[in-house]
PDB file of N, CA and C in Angstrom:
ATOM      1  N   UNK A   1     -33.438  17.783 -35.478  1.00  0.00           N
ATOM      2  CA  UNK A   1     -32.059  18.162 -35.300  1.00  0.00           C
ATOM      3  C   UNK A   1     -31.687  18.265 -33.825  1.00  0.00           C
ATOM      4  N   UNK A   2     -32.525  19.455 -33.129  1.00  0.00           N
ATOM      5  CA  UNK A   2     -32.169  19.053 -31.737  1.00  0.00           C
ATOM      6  C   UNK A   2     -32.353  17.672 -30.834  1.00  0.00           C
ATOM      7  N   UNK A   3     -33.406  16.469 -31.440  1.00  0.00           N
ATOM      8  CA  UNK A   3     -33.414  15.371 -30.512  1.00  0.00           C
ATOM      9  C   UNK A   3     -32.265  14.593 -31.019  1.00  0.00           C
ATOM     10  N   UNK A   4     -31.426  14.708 -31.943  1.00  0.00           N
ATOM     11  CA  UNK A   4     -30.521  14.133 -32.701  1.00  0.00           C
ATOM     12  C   UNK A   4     -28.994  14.693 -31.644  1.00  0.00           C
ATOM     13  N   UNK A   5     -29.324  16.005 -31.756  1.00  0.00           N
ATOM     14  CA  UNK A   5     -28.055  16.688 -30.906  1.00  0.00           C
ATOM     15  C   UNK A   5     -28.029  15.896 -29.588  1.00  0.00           C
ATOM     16  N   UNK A   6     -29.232  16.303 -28.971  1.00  0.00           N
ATOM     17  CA  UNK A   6     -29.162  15.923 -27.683  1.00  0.00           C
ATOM     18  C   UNK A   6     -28.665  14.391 -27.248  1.00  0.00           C
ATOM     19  N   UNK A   7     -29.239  13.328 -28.115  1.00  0.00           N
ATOM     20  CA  UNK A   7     -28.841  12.258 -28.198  1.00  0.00           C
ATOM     21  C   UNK A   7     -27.543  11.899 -28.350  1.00  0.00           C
ATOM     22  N   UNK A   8     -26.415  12.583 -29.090  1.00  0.00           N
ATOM     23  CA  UNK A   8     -25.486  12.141 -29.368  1.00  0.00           C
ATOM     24  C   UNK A   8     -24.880  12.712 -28.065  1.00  0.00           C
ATOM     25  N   UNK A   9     -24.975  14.023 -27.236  1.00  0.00           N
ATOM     26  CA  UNK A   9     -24.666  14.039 -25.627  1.00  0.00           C
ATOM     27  C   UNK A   9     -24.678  13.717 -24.756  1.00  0.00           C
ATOM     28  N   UNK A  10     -25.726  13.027 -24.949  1.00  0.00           N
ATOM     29  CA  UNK A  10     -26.401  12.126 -23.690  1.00  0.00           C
ATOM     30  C   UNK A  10     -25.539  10.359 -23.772  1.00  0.00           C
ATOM     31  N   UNK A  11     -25.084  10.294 -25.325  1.00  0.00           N
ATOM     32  CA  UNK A  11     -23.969   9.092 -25.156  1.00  0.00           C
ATOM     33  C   UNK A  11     -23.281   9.326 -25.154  1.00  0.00           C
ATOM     34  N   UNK A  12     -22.144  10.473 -25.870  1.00  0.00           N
ATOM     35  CA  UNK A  12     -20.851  11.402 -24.953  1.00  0.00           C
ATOM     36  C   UNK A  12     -20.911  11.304 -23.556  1.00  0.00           C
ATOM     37  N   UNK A  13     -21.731  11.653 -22.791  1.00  0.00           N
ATOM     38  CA  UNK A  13     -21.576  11.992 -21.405  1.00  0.00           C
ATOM     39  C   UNK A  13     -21.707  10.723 -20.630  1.00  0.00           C
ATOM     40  N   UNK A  14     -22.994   9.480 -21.358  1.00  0.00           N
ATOM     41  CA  UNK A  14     -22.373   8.377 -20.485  1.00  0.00           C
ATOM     42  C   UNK A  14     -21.334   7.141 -20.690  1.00  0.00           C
ATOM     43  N   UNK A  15     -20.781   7.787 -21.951  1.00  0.00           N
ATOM     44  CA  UNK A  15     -19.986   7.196 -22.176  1.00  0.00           C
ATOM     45  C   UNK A  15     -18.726   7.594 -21.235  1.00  0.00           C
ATOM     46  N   UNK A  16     -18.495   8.545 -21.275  1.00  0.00           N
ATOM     47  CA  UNK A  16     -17.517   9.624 -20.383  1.00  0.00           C
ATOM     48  C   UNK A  16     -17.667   9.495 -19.051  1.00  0.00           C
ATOM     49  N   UNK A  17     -18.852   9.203 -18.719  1.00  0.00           N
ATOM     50  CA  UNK A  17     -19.013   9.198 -16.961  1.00  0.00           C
ATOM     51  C   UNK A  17     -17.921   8.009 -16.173  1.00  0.00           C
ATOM     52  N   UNK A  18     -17.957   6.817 -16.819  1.00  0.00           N
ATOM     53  CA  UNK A  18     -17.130   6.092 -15.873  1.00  0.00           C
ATOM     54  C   UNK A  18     -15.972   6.260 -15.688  1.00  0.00           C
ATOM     55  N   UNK A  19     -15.720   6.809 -16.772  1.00  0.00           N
ATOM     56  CA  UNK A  19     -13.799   7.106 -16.778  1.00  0.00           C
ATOM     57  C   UNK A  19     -13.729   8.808 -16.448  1.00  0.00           C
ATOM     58  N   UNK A  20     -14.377   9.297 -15.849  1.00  0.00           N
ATOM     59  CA  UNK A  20     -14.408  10.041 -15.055  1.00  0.00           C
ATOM     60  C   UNK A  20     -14.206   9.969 -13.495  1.00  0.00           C
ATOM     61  N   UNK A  21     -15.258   9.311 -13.066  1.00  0.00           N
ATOM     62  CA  UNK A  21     -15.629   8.390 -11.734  1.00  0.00           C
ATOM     63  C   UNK A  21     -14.302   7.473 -11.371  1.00  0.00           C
ATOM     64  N   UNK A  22     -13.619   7.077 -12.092  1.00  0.00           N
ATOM     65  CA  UNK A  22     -12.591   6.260 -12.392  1.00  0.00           C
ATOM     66  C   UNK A  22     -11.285   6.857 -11.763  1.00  0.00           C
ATOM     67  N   UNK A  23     -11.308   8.126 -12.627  1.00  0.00           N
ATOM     68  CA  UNK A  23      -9.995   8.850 -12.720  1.00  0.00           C
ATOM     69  C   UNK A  23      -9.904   9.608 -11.084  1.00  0.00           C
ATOM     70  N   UNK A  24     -11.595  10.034 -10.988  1.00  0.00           N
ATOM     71  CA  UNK A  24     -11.258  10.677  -9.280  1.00  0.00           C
ATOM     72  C   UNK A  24     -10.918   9.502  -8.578  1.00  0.00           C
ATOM     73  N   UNK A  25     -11.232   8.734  -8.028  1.00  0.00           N
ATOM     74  CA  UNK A  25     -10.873   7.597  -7.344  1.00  0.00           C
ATOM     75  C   UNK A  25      -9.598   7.145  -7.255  1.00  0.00           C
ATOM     76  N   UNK A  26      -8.685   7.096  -8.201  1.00  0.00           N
ATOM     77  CA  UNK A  26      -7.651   6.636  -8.253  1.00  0.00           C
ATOM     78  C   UNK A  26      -6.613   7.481  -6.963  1.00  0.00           C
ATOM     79  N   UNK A  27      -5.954   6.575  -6.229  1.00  0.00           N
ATOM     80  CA  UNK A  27      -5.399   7.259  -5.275  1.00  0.00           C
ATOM     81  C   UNK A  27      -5.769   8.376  -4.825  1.00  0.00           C
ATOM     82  N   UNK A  28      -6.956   8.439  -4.194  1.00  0.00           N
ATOM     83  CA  UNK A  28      -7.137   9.365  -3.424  1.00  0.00           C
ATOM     84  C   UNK A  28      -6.714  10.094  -2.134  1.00  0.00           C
ATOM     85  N   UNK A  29      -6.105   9.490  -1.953  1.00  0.00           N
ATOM     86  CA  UNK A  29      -5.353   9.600  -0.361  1.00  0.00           C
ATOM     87  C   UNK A  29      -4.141  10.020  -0.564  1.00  0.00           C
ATOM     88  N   UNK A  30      -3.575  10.357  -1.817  1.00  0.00           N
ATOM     89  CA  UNK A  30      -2.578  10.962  -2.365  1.00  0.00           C
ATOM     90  C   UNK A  30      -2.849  11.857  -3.179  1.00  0.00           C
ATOM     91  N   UNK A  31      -2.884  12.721  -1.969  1.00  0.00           N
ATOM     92  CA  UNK A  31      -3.070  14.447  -2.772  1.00  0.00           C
ATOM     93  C   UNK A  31      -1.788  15.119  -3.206  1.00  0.00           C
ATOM     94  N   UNK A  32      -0.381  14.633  -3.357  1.00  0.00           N
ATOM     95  CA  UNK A  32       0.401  15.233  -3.679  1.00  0.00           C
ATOM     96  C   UNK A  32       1.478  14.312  -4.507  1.00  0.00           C
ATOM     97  N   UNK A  33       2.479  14.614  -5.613  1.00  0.00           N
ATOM     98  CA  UNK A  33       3.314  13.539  -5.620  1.00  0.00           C
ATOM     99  C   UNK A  33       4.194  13.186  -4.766  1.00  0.00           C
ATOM    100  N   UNK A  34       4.385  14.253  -3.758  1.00  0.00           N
ATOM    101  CA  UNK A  34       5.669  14.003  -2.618  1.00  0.00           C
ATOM    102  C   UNK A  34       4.899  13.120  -1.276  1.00  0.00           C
ATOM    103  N   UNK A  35       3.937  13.033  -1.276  1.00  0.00           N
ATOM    104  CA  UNK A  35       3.326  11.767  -0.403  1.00  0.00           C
ATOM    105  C   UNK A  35       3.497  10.676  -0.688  1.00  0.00           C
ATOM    106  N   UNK A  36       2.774  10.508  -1.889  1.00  0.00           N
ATOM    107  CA  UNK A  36       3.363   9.013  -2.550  1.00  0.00           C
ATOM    108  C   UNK A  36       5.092   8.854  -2.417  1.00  0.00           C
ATOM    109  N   UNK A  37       5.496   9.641  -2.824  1.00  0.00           N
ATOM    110  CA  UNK A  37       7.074   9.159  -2.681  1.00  0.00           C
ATOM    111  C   UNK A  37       7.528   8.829  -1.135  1.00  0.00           C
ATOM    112  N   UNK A  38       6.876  10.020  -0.341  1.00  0.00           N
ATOM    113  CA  UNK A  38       7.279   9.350   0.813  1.00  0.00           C
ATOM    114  C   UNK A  38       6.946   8.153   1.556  1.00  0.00           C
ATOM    115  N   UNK A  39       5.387   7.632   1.081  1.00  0.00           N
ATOM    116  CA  UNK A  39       5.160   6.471   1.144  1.00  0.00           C
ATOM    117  C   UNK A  39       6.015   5.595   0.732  1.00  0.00           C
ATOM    118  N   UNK A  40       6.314   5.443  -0.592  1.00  0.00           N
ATOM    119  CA  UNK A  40       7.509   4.096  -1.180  1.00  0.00           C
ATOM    120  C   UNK A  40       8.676   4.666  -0.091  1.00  0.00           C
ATOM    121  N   UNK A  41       9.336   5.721  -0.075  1.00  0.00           N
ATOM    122  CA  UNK A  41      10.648   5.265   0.620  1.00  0.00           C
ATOM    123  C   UNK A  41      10.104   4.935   2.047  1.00  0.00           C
ATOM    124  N   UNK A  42       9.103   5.027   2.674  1.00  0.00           N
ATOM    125  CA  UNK A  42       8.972   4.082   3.765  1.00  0.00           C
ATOM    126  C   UNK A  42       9.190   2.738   4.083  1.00  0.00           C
ATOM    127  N   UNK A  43       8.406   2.377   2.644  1.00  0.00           N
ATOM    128  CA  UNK A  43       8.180   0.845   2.191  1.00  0.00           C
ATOM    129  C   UNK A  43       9.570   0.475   2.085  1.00  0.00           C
ATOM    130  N   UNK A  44      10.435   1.294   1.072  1.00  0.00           N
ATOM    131  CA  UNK A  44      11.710   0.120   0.752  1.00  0.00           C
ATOM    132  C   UNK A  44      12.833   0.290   1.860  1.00  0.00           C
ATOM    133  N   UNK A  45      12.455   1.286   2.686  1.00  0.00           N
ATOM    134  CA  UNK A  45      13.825   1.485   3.520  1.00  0.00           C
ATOM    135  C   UNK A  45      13.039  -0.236   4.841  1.00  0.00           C
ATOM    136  N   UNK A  46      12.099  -0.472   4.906  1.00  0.00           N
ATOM    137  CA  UNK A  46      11.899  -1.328   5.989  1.00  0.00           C
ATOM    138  C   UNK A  46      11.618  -2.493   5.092  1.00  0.00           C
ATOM    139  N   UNK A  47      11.506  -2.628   3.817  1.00  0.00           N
ATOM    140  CA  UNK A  47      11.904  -3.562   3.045  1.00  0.00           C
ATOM    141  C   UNK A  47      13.683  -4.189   3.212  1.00  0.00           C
ATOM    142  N   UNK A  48      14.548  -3.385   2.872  1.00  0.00           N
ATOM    143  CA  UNK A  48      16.120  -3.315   3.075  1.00  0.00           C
ATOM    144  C   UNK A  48      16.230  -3.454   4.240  1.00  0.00           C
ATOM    145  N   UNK A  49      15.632  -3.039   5.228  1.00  0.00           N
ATOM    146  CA  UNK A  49      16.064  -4.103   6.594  1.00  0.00           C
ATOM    147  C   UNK A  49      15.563  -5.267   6.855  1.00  0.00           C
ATOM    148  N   UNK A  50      14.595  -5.392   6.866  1.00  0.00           N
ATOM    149  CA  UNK A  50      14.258  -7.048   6.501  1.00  0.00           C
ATOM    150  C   UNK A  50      14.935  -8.043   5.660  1.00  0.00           C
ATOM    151  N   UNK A  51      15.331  -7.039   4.176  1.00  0.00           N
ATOM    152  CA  UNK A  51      16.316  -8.107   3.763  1.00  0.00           C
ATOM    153  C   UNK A  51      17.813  -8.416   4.146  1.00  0.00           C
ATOM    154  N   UNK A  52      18.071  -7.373   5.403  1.00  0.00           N
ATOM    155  CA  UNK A  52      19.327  -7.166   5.428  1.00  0.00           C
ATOM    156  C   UNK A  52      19.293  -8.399   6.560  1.00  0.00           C
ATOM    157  N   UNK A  53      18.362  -8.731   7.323  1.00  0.00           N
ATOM    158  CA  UNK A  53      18.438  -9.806   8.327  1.00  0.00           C
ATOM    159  C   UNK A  53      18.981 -11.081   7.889  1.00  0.00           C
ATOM    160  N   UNK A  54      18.910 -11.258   6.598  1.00  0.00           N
ATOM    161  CA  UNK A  54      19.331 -12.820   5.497  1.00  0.00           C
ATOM    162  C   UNK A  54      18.535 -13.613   6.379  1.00  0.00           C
ATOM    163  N   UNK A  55      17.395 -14.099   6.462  1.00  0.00           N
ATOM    164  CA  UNK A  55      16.453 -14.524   7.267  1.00  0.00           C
ATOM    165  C   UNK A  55      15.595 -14.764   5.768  1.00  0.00           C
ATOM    166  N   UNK A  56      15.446 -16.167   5.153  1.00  0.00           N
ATOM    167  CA  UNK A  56      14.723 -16.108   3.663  1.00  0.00           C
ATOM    168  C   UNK A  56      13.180 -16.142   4.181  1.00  0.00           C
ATOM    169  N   UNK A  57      12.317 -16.115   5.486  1.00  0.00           N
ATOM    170  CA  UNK A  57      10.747 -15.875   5.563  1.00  0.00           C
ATOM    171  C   UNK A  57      10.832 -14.337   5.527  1.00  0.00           C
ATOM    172  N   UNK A  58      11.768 -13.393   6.360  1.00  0.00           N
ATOM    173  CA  UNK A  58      11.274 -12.128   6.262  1.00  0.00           C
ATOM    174  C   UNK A  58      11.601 -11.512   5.060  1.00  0.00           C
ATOM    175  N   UNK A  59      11.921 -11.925   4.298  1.00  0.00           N
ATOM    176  CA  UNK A  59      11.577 -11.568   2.865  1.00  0.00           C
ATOM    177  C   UNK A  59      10.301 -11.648   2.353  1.00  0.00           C
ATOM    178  N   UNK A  60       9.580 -12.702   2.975  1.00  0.00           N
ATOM    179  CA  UNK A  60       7.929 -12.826   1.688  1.00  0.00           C
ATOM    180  C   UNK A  60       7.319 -12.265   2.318  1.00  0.00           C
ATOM    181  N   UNK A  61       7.582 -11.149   3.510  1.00  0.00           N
ATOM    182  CA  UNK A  61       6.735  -9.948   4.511  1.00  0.00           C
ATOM    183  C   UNK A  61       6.036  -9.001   3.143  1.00  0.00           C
ATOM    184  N   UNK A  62       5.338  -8.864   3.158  1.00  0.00           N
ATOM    185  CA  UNK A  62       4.610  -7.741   2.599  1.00  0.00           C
ATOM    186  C   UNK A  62       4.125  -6.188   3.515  1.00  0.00           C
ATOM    187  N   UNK A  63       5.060  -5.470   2.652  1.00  0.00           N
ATOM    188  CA  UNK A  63       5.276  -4.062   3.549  1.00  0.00           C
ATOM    189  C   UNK A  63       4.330  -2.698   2.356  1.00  0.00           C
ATOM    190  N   UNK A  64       3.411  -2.050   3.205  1.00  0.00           N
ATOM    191  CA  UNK A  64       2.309  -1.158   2.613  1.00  0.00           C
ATOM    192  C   UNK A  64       2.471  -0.071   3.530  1.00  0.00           C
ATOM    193  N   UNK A  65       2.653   1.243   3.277  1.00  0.00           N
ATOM    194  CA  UNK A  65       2.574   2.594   3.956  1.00  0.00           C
ATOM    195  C   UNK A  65       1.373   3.466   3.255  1.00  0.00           C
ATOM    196  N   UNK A  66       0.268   3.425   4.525  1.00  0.00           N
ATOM    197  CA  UNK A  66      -0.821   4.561   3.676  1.00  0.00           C
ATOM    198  C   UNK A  66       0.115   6.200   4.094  1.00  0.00           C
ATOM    199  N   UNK A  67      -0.511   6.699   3.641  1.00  0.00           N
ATOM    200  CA  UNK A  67      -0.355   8.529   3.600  1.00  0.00           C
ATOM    201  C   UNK A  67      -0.055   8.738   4.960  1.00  0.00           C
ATOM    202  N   UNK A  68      -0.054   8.649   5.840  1.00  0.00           N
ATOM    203  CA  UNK A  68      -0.050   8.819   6.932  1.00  0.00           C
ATOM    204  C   UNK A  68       1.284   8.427   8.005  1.00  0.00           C
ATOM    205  N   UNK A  69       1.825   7.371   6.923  1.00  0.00           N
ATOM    206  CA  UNK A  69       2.785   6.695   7.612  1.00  0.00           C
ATOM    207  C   UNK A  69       2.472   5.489   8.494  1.00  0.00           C
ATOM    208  N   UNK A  70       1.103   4.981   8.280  1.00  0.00           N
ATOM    209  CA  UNK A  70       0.981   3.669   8.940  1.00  0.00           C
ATOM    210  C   UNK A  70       1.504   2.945   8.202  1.00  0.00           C
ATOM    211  N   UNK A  71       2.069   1.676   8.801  1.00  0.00           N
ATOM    212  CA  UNK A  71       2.660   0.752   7.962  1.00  0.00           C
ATOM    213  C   UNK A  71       1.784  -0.461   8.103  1.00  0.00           C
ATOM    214  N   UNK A  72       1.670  -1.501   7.263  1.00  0.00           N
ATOM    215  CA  UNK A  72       0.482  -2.401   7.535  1.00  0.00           C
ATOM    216  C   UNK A  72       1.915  -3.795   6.814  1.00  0.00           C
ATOM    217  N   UNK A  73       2.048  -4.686   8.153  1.00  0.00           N
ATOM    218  CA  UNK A  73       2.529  -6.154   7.461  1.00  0.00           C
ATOM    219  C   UNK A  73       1.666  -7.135   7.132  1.00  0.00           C
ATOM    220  N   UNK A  74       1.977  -8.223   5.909  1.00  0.00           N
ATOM    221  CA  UNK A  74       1.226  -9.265   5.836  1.00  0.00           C
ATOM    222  C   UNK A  74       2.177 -10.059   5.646  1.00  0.00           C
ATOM    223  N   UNK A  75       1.767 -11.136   5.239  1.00  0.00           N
ATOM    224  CA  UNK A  75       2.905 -12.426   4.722  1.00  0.00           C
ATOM    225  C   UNK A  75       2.862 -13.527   5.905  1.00  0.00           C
ATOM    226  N   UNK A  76       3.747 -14.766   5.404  1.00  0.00           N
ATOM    227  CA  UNK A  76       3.958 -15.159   6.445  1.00  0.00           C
ATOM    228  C   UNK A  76       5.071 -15.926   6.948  1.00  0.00           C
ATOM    229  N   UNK A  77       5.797 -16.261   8.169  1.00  0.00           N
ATOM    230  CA  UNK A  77       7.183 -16.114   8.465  1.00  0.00           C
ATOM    231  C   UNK A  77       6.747 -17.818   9.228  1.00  0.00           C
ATOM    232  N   UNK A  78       8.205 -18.009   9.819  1.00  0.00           N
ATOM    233  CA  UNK A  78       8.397 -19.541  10.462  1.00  0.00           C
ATOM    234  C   UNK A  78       8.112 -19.227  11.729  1.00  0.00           C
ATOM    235  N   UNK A  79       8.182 -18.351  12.132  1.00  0.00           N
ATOM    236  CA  UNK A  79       8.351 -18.036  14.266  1.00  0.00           C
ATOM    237  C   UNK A  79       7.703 -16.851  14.295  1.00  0.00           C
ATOM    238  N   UNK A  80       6.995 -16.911  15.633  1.00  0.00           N
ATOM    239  CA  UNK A  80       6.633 -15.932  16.027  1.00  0.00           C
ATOM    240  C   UNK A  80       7.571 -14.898  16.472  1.00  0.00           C
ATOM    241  N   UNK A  81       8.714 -15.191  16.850  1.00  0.00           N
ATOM    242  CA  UNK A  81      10.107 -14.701  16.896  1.00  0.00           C
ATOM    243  C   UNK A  81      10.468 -13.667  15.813  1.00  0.00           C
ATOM    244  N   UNK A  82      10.129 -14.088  14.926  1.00  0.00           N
ATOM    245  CA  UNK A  82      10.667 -13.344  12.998  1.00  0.00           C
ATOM    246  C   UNK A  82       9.264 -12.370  13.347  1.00  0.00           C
ATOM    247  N   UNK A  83       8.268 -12.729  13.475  1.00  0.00           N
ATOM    248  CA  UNK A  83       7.034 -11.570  13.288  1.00  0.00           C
ATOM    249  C   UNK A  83       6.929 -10.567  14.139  1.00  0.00           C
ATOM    250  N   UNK A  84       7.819 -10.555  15.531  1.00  0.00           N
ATOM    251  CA  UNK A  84       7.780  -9.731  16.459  1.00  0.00           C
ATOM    252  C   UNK A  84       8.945  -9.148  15.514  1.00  0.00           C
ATOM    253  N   UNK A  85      10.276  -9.631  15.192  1.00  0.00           N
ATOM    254  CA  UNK A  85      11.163  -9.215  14.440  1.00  0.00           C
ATOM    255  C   UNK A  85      10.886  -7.925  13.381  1.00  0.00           C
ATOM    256  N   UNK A  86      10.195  -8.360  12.770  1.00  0.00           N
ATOM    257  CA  UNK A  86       9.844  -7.128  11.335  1.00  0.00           C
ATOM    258  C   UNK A  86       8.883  -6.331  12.062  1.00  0.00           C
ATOM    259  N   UNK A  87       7.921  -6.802  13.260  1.00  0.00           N
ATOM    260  CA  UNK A  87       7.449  -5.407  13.470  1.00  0.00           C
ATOM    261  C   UNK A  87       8.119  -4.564  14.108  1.00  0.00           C
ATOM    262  N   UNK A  88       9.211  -4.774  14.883  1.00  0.00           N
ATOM    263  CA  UNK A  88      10.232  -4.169  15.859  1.00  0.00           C
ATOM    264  C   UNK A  88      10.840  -2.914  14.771  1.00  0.00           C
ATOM    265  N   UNK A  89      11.362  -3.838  13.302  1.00  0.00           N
ATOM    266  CA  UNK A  89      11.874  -3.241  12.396  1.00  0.00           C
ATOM    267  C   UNK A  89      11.345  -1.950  11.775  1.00  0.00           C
ATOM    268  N   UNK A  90       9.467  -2.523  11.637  1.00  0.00           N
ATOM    269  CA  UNK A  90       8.722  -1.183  10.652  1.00  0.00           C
ATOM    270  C   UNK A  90       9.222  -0.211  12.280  1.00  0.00           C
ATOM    271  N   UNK A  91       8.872  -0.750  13.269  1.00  0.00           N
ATOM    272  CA  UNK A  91       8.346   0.734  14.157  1.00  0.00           C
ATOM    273  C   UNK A  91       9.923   1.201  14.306  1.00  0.00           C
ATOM    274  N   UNK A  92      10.914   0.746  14.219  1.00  0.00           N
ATOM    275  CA  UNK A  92      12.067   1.440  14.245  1.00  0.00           C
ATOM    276  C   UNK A  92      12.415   2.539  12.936  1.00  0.00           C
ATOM    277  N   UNK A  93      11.447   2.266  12.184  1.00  0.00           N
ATOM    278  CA  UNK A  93      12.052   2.894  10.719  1.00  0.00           C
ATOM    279  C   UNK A  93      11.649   4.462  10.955  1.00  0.00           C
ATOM    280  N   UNK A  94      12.258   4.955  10.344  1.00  0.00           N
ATOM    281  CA  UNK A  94      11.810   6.743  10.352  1.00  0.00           C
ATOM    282  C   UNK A  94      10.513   7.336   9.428  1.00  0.00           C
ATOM    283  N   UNK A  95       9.830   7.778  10.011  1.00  0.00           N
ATOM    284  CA  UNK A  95       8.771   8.094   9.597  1.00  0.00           C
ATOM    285  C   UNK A  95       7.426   7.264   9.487  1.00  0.00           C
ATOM    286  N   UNK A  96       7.715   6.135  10.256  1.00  0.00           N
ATOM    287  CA  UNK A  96       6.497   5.321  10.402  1.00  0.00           C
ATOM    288  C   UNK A  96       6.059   5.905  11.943  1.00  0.00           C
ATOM    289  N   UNK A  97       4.560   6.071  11.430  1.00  0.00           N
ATOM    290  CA  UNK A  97       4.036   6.514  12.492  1.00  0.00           C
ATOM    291  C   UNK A  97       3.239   5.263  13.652  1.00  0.00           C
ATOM    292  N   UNK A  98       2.850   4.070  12.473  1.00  0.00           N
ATOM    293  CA  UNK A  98       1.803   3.244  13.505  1.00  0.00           C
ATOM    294  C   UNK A  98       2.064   2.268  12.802  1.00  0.00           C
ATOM    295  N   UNK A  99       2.370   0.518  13.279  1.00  0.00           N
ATOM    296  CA  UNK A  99       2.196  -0.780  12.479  1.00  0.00           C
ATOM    297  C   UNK A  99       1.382  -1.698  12.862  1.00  0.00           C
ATOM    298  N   UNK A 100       0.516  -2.215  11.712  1.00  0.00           N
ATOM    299  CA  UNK A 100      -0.614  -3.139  12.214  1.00  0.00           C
ATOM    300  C   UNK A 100      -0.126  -4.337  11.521  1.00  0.00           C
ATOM    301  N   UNK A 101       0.104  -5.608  12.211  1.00  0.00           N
ATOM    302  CA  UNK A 101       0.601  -7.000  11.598  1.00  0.00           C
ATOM    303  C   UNK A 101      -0.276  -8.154  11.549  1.00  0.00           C
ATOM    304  N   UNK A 102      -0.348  -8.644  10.196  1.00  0.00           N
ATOM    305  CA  UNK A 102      -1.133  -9.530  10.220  1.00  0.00           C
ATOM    306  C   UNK A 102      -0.126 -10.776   9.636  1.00  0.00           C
ATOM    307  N   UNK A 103       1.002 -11.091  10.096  1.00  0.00           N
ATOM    308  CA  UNK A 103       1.709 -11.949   9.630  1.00  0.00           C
ATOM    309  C   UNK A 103       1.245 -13.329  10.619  1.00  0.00           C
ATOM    310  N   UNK A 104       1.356 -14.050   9.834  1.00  0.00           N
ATOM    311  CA  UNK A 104       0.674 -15.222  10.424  1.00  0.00           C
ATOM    312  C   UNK A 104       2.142 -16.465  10.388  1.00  0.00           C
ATOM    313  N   UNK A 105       2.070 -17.268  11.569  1.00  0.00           N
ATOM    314  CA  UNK A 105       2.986 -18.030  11.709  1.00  0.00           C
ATOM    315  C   UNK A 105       2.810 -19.502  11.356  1.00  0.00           C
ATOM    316  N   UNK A 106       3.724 -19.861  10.399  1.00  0.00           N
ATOM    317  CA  UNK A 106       3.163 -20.754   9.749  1.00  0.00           C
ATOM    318  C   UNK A 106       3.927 -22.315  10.317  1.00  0.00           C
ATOM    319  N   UNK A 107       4.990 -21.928  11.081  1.00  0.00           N
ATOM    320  CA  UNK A 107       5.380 -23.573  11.944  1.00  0.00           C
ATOM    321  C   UNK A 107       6.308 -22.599  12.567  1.00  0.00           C
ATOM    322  N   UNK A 108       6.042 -22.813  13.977  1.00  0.00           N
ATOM    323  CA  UNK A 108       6.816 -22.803  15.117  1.00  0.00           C
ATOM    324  C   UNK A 108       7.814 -24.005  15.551  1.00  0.00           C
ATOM    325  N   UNK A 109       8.874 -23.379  15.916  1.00  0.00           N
ATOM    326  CA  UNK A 109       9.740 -24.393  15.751  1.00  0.00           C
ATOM    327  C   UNK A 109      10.649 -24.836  17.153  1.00  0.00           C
TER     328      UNK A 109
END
C-alpha cells in the first residue's frame, strides 16, 4: 500500500514539475501588472509616431520595451536616414530610458 502511495506521488509531482517550472518563468521581469502596461504604452505611443511619419518602411520597425524602459528596434527600413529617424523618435518618447537599434538598411538610395 505504501509503495503504491508513494508511486502514484512521485508521478503527481513529475508530472506537475514542468508546468510549474513553466509558470515561474513566464515573464519574469514583470513583477507587477502596471509594468507590463507601462511597457505596451511605451511600445504603441513610439509605434503611432512612426506611423504618423506615412513613411511605409517605418512601419515594418519592430518596437520592444523591457521593464526598464529600454527600447530595443529591429526591422528593416530603405535609408539610413529613416533608421536614424525612428531612433530619434524611440529616444524622444516619454519614458524611454535607453534605445538599442538593430535596423538594418536594406538599399540606400
Amino acid at each position: 500500500m505504501q509503495t503504491r502511495l508513494a508511486c502514484s506521488c512521485f508521478v503527481i509531482v513529475s508530472l506537475l514539475a514542468p508546468v510549474a517550472a513553466h509558470a515561474a518563468d513566464a515573464d519574469s521581469d514583470r513583477k507587477h501588472p502596471a509594468a507590463y502596461m507601462e511597457d505596451s504604452l511605451i511600445t504603441a505611443k513610439i509605434k503611432t509616431k512612426l506611423a504618423a511619419e506615412k513613411v511605409s518602411s517605418l512601419g515594418h520597425i519592430k518596437v520592444d520595451t523591457d521593464n526598464k524602459g529600454a527600447v530595443t528596434l529591429s526591422g528593416s527600413v530603405d535609408s539610413q536616414a529613416l533608421a536614424d529617424k525612428a531612433v530619434a523618435i524611440a529616444r524622444g518618447t516619454e519614458g524611454v530610458t535607453a534605445v538599442t537599434s538593430t535596423i538594418k538598411v536594406m538599399k540606400e538610395k
